[in-house]
C-alpha atoms as a PDB file:
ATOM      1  CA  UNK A   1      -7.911 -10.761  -5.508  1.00  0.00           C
ATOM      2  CA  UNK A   2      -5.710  -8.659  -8.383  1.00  0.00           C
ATOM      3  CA  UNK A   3      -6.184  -9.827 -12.134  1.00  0.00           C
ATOM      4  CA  UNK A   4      -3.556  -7.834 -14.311  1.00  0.00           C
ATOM      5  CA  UNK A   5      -4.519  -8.471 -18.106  1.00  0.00           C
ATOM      6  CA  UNK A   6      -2.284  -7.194 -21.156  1.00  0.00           C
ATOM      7  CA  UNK A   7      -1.757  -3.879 -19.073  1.00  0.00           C
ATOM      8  CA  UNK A   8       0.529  -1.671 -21.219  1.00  0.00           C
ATOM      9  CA  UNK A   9       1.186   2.194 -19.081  1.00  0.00           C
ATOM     10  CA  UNK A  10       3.286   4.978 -20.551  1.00  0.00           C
ATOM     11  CA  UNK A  11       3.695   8.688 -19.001  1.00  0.00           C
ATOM     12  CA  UNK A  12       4.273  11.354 -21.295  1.00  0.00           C
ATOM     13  CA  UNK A  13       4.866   9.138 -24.631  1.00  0.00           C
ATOM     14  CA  UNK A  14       6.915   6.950 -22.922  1.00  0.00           C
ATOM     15  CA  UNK A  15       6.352   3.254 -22.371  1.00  0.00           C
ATOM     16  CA  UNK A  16       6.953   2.640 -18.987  1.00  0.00           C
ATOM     17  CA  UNK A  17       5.292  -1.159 -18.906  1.00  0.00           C
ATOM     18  CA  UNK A  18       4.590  -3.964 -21.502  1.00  0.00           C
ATOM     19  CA  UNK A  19       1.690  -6.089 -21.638  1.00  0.00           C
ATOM     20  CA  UNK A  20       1.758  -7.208 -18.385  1.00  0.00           C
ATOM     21  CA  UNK A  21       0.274 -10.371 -17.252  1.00  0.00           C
ATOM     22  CA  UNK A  22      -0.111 -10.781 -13.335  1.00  0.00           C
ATOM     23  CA  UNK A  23      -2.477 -12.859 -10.977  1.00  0.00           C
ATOM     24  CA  UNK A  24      -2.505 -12.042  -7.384  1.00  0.00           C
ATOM     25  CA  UNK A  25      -4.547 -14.634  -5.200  1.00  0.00           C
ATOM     26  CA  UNK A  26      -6.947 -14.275  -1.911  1.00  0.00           C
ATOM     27  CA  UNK A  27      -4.153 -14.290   1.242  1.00  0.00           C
ATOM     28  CA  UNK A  28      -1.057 -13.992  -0.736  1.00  0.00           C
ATOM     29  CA  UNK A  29       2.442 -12.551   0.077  1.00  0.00           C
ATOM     30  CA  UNK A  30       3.515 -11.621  -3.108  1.00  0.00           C
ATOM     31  CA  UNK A  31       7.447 -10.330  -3.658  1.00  0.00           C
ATOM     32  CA  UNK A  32       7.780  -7.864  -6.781  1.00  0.00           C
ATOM     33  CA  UNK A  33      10.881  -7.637  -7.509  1.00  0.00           C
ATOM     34  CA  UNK A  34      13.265  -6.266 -10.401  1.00  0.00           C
ATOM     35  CA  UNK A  35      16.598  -3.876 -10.474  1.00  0.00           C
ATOM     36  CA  UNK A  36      16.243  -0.012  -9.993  1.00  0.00           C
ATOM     37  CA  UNK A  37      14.055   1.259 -13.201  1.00  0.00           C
ATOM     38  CA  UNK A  38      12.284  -2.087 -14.039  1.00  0.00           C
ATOM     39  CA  UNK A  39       8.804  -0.411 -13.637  1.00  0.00           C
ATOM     40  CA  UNK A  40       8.172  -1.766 -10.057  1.00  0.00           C
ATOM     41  CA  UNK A  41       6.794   1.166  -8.041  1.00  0.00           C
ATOM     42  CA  UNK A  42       5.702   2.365 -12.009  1.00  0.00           C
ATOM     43  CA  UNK A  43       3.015  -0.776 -11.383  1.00  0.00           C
ATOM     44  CA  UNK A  44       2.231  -0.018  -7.866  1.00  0.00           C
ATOM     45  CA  UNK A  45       1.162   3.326  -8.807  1.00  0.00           C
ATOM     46  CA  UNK A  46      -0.992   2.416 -11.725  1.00  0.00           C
ATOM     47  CA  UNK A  47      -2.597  -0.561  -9.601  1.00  0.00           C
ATOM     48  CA  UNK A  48      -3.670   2.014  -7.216  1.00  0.00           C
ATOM     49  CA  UNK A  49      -4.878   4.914  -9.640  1.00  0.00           C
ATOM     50  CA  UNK A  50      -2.363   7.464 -10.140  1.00  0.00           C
ATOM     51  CA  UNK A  51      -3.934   9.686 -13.084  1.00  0.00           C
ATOM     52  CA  UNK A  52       0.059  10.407 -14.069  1.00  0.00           C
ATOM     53  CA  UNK A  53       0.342   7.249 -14.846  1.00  0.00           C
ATOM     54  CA  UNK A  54      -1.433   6.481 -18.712  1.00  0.00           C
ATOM     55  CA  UNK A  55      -3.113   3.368 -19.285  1.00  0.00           C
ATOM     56  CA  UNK A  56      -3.048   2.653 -22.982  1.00  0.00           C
ATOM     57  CA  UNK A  57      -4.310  -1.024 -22.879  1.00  0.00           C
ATOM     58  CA  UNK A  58      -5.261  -3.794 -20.817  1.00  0.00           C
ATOM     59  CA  UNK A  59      -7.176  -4.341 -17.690  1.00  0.00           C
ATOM     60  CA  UNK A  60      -7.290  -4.576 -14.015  1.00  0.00           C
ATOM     61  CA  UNK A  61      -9.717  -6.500 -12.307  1.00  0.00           C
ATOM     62  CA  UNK A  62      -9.888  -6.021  -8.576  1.00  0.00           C
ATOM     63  CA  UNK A  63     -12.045  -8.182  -6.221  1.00  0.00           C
ATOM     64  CA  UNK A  64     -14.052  -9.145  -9.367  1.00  0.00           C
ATOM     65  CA  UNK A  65     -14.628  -5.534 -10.789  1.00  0.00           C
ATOM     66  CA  UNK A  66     -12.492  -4.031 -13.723  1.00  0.00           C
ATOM     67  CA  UNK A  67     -11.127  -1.051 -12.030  1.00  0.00           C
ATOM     68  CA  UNK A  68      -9.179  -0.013 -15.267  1.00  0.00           C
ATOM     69  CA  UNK A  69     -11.171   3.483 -15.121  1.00  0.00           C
ATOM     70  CA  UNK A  70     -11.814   4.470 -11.385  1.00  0.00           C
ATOM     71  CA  UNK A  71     -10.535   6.982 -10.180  1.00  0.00           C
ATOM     72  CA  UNK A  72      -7.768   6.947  -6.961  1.00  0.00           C
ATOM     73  CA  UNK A  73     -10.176   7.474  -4.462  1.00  0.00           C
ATOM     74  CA  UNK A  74     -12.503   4.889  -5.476  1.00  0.00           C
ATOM     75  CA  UNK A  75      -9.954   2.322  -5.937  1.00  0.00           C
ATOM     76  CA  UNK A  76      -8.882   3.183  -1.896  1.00  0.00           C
ATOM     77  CA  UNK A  77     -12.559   3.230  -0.707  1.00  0.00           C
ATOM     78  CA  UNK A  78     -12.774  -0.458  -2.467  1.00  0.00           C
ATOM     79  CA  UNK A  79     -10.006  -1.722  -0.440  1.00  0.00           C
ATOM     80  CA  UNK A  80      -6.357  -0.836  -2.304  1.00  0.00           C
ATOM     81  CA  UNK A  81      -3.914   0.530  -0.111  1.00  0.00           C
ATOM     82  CA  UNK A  82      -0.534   1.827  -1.174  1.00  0.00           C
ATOM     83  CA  UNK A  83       2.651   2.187   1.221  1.00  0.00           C
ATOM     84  CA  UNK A  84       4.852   4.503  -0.941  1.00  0.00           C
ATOM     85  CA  UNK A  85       8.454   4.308  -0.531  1.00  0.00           C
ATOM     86  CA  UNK A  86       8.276   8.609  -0.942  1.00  0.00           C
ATOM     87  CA  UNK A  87       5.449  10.486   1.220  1.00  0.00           C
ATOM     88  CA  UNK A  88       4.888  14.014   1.150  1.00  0.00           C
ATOM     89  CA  UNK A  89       5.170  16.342   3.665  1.00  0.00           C
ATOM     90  CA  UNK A  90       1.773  17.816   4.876  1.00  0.00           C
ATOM     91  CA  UNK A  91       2.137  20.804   6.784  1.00  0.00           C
ATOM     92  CA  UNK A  92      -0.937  21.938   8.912  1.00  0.00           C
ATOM     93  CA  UNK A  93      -2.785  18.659   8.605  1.00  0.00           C
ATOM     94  CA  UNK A  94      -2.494  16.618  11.495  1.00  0.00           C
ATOM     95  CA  UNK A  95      -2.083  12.805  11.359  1.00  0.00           C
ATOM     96  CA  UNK A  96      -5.430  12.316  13.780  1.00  0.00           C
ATOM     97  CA  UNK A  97      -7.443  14.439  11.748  1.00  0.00           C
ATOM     98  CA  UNK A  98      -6.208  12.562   8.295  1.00  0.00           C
ATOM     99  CA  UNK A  99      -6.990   9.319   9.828  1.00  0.00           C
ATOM    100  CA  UNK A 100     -10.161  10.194  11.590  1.00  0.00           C
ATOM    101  CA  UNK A 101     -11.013  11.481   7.722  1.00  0.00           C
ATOM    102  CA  UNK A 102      -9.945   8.578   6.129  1.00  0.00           C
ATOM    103  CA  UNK A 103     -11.325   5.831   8.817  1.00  0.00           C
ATOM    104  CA  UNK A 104     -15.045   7.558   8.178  1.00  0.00           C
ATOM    105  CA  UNK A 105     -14.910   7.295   4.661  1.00  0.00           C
ATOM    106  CA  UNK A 106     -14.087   3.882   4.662  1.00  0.00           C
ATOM    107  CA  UNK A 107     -16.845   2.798   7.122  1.00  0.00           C
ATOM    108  CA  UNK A 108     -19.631   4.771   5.011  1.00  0.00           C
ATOM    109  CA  UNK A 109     -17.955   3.349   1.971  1.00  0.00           C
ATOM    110  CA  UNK A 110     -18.090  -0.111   3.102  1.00  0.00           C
ATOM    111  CA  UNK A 111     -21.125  -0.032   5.668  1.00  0.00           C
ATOM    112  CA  UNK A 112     -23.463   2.892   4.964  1.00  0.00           C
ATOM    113  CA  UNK A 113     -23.016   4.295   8.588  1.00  0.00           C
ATOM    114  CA  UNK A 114     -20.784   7.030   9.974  1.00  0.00           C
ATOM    115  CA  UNK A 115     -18.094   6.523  12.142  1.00  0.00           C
ATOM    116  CA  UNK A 116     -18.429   7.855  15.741  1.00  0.00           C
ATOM    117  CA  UNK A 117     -15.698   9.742  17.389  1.00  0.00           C
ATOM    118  CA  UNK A 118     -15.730   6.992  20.262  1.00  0.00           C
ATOM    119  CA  UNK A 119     -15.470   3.962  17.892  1.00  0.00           C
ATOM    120  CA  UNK A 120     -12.547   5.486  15.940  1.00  0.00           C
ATOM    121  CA  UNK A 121     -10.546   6.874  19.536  1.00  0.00           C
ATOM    122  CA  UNK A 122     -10.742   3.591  20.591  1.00  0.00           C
ATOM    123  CA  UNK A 123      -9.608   2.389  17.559  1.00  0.00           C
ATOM    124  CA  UNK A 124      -6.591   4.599  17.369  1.00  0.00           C
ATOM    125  CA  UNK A 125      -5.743   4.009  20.520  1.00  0.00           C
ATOM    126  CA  UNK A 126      -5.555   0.453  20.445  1.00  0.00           C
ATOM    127  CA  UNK A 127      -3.889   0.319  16.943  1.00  0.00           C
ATOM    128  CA  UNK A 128      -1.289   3.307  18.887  1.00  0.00           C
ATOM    129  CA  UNK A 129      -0.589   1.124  21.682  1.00  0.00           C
ATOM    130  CA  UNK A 130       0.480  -2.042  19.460  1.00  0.00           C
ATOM    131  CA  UNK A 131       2.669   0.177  17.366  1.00  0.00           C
ATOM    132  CA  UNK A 132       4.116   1.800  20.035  1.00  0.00           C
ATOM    133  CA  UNK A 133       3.462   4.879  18.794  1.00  0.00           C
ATOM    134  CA  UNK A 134       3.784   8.048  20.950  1.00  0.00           C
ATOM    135  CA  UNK A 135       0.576   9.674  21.565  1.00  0.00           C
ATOM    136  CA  UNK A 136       2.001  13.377  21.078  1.00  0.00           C
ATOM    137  CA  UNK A 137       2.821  12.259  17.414  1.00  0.00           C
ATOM    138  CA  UNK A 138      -1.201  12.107  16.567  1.00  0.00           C
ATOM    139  CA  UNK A 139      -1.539  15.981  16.658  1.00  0.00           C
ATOM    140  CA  UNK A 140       2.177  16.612  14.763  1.00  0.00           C
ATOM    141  CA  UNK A 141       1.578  17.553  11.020  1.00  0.00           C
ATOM    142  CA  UNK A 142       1.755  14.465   8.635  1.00  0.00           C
ATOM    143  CA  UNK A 143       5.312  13.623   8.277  1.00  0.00           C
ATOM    144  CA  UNK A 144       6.862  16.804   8.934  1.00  0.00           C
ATOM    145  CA  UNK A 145      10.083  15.811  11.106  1.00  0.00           C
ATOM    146  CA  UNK A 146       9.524  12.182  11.511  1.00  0.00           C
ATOM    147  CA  UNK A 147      12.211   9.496  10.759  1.00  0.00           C
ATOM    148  CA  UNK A 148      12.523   7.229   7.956  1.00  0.00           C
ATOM    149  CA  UNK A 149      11.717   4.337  10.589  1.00  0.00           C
ATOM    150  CA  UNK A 150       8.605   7.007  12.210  1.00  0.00           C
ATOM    151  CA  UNK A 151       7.247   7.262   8.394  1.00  0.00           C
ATOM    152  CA  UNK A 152       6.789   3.615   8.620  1.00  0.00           C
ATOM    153  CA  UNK A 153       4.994   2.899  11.788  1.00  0.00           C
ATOM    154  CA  UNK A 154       2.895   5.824  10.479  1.00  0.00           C
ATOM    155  CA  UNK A 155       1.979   3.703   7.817  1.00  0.00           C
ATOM    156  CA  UNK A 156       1.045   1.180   9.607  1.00  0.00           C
ATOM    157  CA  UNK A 157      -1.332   2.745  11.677  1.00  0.00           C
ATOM    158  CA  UNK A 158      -3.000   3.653   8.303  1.00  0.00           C
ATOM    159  CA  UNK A 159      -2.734   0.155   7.506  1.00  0.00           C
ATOM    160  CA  UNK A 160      -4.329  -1.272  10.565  1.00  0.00           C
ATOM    161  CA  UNK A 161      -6.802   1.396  11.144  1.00  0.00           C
ATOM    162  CA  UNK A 162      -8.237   0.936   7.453  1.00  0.00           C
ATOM    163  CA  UNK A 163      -7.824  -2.958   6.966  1.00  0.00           C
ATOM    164  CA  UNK A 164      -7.975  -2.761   3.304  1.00  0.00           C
ATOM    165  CA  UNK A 165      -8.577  -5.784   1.301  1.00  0.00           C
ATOM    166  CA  UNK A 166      -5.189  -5.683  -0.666  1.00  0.00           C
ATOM    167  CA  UNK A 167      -2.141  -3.776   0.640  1.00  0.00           C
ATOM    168  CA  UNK A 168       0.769  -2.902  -1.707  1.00  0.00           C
ATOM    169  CA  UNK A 169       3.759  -2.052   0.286  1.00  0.00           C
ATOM    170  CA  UNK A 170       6.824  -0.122  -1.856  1.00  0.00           C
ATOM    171  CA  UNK A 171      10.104  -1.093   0.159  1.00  0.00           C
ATOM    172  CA  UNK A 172       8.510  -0.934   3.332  1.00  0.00           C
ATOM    173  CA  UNK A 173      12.098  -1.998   4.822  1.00  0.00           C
ATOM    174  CA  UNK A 174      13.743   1.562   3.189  1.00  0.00           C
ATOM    175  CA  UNK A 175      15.383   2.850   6.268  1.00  0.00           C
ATOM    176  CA  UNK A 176      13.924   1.141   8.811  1.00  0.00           C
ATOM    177  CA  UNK A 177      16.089  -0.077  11.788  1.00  0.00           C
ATOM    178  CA  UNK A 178      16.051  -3.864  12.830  1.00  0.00           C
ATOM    179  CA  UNK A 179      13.190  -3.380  15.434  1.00  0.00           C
ATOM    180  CA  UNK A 180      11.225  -1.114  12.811  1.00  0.00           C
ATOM    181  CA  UNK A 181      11.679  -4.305  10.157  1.00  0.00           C
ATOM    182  CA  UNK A 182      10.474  -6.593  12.623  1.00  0.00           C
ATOM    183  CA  UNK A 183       7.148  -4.528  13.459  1.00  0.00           C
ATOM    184  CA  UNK A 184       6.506  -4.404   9.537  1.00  0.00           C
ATOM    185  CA  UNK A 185       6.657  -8.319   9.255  1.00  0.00           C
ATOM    186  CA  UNK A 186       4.609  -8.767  12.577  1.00  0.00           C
ATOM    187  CA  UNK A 187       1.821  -6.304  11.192  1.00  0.00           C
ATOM    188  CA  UNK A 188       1.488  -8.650   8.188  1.00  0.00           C
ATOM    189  CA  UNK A 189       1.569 -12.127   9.839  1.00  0.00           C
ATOM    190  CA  UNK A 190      -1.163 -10.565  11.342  1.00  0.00           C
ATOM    191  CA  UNK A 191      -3.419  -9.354   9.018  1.00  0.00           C
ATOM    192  CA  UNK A 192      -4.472 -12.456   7.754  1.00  0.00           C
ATOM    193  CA  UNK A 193      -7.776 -11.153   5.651  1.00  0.00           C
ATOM    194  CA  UNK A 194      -5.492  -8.791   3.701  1.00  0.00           C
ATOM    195  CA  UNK A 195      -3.490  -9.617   0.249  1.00  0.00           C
ATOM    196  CA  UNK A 196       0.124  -8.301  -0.140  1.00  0.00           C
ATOM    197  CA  UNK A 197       2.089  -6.983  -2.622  1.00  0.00           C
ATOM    198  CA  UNK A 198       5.523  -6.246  -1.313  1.00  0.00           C
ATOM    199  CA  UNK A 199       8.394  -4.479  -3.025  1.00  0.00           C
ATOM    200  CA  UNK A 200      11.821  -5.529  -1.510  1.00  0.00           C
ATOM    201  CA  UNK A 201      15.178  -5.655  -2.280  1.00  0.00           C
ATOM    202  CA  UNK A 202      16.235  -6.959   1.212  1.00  0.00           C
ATOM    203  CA  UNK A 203      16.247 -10.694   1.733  1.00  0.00           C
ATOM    204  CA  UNK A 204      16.568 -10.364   5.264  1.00  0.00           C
ATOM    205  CA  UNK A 205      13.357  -8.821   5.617  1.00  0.00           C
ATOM    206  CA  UNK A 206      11.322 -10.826   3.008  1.00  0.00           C
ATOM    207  CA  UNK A 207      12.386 -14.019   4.465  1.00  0.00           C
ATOM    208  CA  UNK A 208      10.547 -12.657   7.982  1.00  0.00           C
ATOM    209  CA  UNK A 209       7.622 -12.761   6.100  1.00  0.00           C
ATOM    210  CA  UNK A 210       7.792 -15.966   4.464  1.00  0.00           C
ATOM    211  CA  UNK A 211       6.916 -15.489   0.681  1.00  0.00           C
ATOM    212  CA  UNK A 212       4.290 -17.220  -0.971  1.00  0.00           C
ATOM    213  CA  UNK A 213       5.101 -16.021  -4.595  1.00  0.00           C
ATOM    214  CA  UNK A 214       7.787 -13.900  -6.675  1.00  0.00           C
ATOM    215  CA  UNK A 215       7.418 -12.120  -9.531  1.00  0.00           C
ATOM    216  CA  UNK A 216      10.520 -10.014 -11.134  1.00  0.00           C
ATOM    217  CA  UNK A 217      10.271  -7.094 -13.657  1.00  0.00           C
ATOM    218  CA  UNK A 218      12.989  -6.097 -16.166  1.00  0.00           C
ATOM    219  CA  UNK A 219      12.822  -3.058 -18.270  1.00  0.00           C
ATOM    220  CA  UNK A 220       8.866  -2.580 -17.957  1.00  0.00           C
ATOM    221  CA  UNK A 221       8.305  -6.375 -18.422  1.00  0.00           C
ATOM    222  CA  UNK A 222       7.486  -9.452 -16.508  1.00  0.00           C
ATOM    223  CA  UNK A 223      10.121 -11.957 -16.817  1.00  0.00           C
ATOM    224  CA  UNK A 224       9.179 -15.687 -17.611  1.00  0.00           C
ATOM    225  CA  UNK A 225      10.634 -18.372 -14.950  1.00  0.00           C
END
């Protein structure tokens, strides 16, 4: 699913990661790990296209295409998903019209037809419903007010509703309650079609999800077993 190859990133003349060497299979639940500063959330955001983030050498091959020079947008139409530890605020855009936005581009992207209104209200609402989500939050600007544990079943409706192909999630557990943990781990045991990349530092929430493989970072580098 994710091929990393000799990927070496700096931002603004600094080296942030070292020829990094990562495979990422079809179905895996795969821990990144590393102390505060390794470069963990450094390689989340490069996997997923942020432009701050300099590529100098090396490759990434997604899904069988080298995706070393898309763009961020491309990279999320093609199935990459990232759940960032720190969201912006977004006043005056509401979360239904985001994700009515964001569900239509990925059905033209991936199908070549638009999205109806009807197909995408049932699809919130269904997706709403198994998050327990509060219907009143849907017309609420995007994260404006909500709780650290609200962020994150926010994210999860983006996960759901756009069922990318590989999902990096960047300390999803980051002040969420024990119910809010629980959803998180739930959500992945049952999205069995997409890969995950999970950044934790909490054992009792990466044990709920039963591991499949670790990797650990130290000072920008990958750290041999």
């Amino acid at each position: 699913m994710l091929t990393i190859k000799n990927l070496t990133v700096s931002m603004n003349n600094r080296e942030l990661l070292s020829d990094i060497n990562l495979e990422i299979k079809s179905g895996e639940r795969h821990l990144l790990c590393g102390h505060n500063g390794s470069g963990k959330s450094t390689l989340a955001q490069t996997i997923v296209g942020i432009p701050e983030y300099e590529i100098k050498s090396g490759q990434i091959i997604f899904d069988n295409h080298d995706v070393t020079k898309e763009n961020i947008t491309t990279r999320a139409l093609m199935g990459i998903f990232l759940g960032a530890q720190h969201v912006p605020e977004i006043p005056g855009l509401t979360l239904i019209s985001f994700l009515k936005h964001s569900c239509a581009a990925h059905t033209h992207f991936n199908t070549g037809r638009d999205l109806s209104m009807a197909e995408f209200l049932e699809n919130l609402e269904n997706t709403r419903t198994k998050l327990n989500i509060p219907r009143e939050w849907l017309n609420r600007s995007i994260n404006v007010g909500f709780s650290g544990g609200e962020r994150k079943r926010i994210m999860l409706l983006r996960l759901m509703l756009t069922n990318p192909k590989f999902a990096i999630l960047d300390e999803p557990d980051s002040g969420a309650d024990a119910e809010t943990k629980k959803l998180i781990a739930d959500t992945i045991y049952n999205m069995p079609n997409t890969t995950f990349l999970i950044i934790s530092h909490q054992t009792d929430f990466t044990e709920q999800i039963n591991i499949t493989n670790t990797t650990t970072l130290s000072d920008g580098k990958i750290m041999i077993k």
